[in-house]
C-alpha atoms as a PDB file:
ATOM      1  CA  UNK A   1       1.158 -30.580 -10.676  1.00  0.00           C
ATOM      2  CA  UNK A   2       4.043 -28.378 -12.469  1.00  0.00           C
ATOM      3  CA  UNK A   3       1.723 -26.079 -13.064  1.00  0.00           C
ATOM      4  CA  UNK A   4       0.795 -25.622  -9.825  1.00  0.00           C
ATOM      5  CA  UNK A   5       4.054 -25.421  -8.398  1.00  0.00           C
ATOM      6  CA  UNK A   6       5.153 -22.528 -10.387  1.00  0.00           C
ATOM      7  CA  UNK A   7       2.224 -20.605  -9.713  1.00  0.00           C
ATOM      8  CA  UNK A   8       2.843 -21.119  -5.973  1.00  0.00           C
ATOM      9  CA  UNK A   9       6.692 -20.090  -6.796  1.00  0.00           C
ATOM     10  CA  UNK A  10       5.307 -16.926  -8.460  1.00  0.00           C
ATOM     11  CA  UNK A  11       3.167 -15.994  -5.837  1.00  0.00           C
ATOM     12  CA  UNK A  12       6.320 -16.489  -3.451  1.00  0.00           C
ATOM     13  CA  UNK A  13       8.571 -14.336  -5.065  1.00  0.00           C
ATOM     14  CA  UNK A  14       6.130 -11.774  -5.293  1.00  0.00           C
ATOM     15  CA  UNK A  15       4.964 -12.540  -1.483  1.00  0.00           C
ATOM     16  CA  UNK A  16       9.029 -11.795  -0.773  1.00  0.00           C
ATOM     17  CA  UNK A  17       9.162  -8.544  -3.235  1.00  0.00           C
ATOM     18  CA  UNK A  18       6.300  -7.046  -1.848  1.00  0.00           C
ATOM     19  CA  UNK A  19       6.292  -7.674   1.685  1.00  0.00           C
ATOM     20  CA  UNK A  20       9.377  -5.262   2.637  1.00  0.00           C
ATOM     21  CA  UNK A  21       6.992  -1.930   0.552  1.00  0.00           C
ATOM     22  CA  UNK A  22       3.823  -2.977   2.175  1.00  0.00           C
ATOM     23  CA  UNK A  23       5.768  -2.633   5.897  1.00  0.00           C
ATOM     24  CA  UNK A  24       6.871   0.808   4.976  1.00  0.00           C
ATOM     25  CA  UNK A  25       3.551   1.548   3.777  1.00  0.00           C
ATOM     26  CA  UNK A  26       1.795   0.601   7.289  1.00  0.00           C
ATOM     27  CA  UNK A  27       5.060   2.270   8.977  1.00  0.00           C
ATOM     28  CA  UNK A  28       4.628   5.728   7.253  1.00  0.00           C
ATOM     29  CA  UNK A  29       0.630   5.124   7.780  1.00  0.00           C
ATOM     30  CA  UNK A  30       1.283   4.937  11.754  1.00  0.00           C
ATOM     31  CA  UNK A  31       3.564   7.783  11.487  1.00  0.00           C
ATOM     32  CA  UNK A  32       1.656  10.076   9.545  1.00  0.00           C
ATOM     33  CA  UNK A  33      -1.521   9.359  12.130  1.00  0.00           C
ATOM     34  CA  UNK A  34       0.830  10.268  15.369  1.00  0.00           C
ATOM     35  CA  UNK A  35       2.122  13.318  13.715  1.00  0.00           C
ATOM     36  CA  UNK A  36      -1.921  14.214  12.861  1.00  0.00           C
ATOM     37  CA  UNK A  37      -2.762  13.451  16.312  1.00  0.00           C
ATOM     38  CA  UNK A  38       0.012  15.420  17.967  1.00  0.00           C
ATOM     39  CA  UNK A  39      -0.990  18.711  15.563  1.00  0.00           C
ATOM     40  CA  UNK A  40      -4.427  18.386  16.772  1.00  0.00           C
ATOM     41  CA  UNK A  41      -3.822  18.162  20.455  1.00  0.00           C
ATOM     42  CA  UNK A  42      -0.980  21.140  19.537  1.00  0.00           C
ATOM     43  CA  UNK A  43      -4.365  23.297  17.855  1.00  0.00           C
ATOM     44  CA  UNK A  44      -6.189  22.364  21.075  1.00  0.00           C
ATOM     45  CA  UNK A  45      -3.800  23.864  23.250  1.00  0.00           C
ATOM     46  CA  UNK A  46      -3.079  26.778  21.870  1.00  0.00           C
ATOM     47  CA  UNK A  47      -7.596  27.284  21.394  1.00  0.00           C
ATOM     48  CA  UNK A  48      -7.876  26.729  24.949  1.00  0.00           C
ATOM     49  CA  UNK A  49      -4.886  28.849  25.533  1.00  0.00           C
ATOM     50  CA  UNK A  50      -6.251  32.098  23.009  1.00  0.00           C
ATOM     51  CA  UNK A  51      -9.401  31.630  25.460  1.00  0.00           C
ATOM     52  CA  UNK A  52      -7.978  31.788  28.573  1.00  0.00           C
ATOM     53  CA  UNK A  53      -6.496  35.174  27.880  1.00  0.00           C
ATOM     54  CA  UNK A  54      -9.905  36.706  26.430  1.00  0.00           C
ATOM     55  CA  UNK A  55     -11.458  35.462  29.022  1.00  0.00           C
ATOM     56  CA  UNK A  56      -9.131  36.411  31.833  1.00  0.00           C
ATOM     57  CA  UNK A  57      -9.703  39.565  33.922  1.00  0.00           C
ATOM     58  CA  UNK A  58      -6.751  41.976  34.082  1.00  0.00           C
END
C-alpha cells in the first residue's frame, strides 16, 4: 500500500509540473495554425488579385 501511494504522489507531482508546458504547447500549436491559415488566405488574395490584372482589359 506505501508503495502505491508514492507512486501515485510521483505521478502527481509530475501531473502538476507538466501540465502548465503541455498548455503552452497546445497554445503555441493553435497559434502557429491561425497564423498558417491567415498566410494562406493572404497568398490567395494576392493570386486571385495578380490574375485579375492579367486578365483585365485596359
Amino acid at each position: 500500500m506505501n508503495t502505491a501511494m508514492n507512486y501515485l504522489t510521483v505521478l502527481f507531482v509530475f501531473a502538476l509540473l507538466a501540465a502548465p508546458s503541455l498548455y503552452g504547447i497546445a497554445h503555441d500549436r493553435r497559434i502557429d495554425r491561425q497564423l498558417r491559415q491567415a498566410g494562406q488566405a493572404r497568398r490567395d488574395v494576392e493570386r486571385l488579385s495578380r490574375r485579375t490584372e492579367f486578365t483585365t482589359v485596359a
